[in-house]
Protein backbone atom coordinates (compact mmCIF):
# COMPACT_ATOMS: atom_id res chain seq x y z
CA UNK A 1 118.94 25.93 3.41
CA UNK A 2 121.18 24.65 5.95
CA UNK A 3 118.80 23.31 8.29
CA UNK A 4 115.02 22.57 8.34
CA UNK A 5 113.33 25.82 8.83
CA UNK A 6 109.77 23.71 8.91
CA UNK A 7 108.76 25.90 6.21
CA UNK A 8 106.97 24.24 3.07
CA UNK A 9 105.25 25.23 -0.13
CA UNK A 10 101.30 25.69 0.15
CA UNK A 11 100.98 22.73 -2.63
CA UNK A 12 102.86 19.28 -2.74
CA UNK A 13 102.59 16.22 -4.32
CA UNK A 14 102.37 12.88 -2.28
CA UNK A 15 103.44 9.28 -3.80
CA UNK A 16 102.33 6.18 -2.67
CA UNK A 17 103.06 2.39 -3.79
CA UNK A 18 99.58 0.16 -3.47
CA UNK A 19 100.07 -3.35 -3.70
CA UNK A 20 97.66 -4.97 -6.11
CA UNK A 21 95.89 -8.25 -5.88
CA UNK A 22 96.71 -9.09 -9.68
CA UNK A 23 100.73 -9.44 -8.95
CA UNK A 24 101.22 -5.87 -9.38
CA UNK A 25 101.01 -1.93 -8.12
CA UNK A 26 100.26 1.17 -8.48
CA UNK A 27 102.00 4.41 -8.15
CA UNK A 28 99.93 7.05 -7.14
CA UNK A 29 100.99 10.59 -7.24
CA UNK A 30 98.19 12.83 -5.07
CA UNK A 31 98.67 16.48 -5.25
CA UNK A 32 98.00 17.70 -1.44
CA UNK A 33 97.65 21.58 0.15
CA UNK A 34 99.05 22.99 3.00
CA UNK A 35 97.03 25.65 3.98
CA UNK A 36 99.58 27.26 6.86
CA UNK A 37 102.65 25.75 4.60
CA UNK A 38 104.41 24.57 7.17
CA UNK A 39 105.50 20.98 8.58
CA UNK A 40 103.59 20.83 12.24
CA UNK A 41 99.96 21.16 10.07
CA UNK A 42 98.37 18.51 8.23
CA UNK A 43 97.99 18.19 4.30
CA UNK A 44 95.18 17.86 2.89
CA UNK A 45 94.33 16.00 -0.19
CA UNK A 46 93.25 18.31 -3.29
CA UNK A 47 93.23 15.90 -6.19
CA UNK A 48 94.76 12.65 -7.70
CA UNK A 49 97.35 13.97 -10.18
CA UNK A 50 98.18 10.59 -11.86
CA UNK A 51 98.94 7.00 -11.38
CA UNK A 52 101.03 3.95 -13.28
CA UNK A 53 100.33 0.12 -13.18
CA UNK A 54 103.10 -1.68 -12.65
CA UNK A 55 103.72 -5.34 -12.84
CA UNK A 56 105.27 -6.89 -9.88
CA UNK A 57 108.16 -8.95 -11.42
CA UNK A 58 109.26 -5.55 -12.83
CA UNK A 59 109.11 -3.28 -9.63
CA UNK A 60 112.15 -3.92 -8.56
CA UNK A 61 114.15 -3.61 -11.80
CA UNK A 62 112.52 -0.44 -13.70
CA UNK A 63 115.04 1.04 -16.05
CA UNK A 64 117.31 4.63 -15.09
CA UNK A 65 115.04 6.46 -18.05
CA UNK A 66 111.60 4.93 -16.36
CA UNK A 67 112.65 6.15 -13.27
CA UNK A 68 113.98 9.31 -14.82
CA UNK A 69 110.40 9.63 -16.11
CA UNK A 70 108.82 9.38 -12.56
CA UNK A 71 111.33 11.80 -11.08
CA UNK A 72 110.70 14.31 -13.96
CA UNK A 73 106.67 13.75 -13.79
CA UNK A 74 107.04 14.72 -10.30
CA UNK A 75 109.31 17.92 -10.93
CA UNK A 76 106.99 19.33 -13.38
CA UNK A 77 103.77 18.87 -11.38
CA UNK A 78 105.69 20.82 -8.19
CA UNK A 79 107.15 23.82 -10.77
CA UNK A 80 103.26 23.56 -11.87
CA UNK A 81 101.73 23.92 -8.16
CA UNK A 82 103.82 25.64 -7.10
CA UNK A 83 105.49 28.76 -9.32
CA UNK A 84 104.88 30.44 -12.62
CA UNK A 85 107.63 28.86 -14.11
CA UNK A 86 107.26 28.18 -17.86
CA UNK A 87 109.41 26.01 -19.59
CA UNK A 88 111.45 27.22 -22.75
């Protein structure tokens, strides 16, 4: 894909950061449908997927392999939602 085409998958996952009031947040991965798949509609939530507690002082200086972790979490779930993919 060269350019945005506006097209999109019917299920997606969003991520938010929520500040805490303890000195820390939470990462909250929602998974969300499309139900025309494409940019111009709204998403709609579905169900919360998973979420992390982190501590403040650490936010800012998670390791490559914890952020590895979140980035792979997040793969999965899409290949999941979204295709019959099976891992091997």
């Amino acid at each position: 894909m060269k350019t945005d085409d506006g097209v999109r998958a019917k299920n997606g996952v969003v991520c938010s950061l929520r500040e805490e009031n303890n000195d820390s947040f939470t990462l909250i991965l929602d998974d969300v449908i499309n139900i025309n798949g494409k940019t111009s509609e709204s998403w709609e939530h579905n169900v919360v997927f998973t979420w992390k507690e982190i501590k403040a002082k650490y936010i800012e200086n998670l390791s490559e392999s914890e952020l590895a972790d979140i980035g792979y979490n997040l793969i999965i779930r899409l290949l999941a939602l979204n295709t019959k993919y099976k891992k091997q």
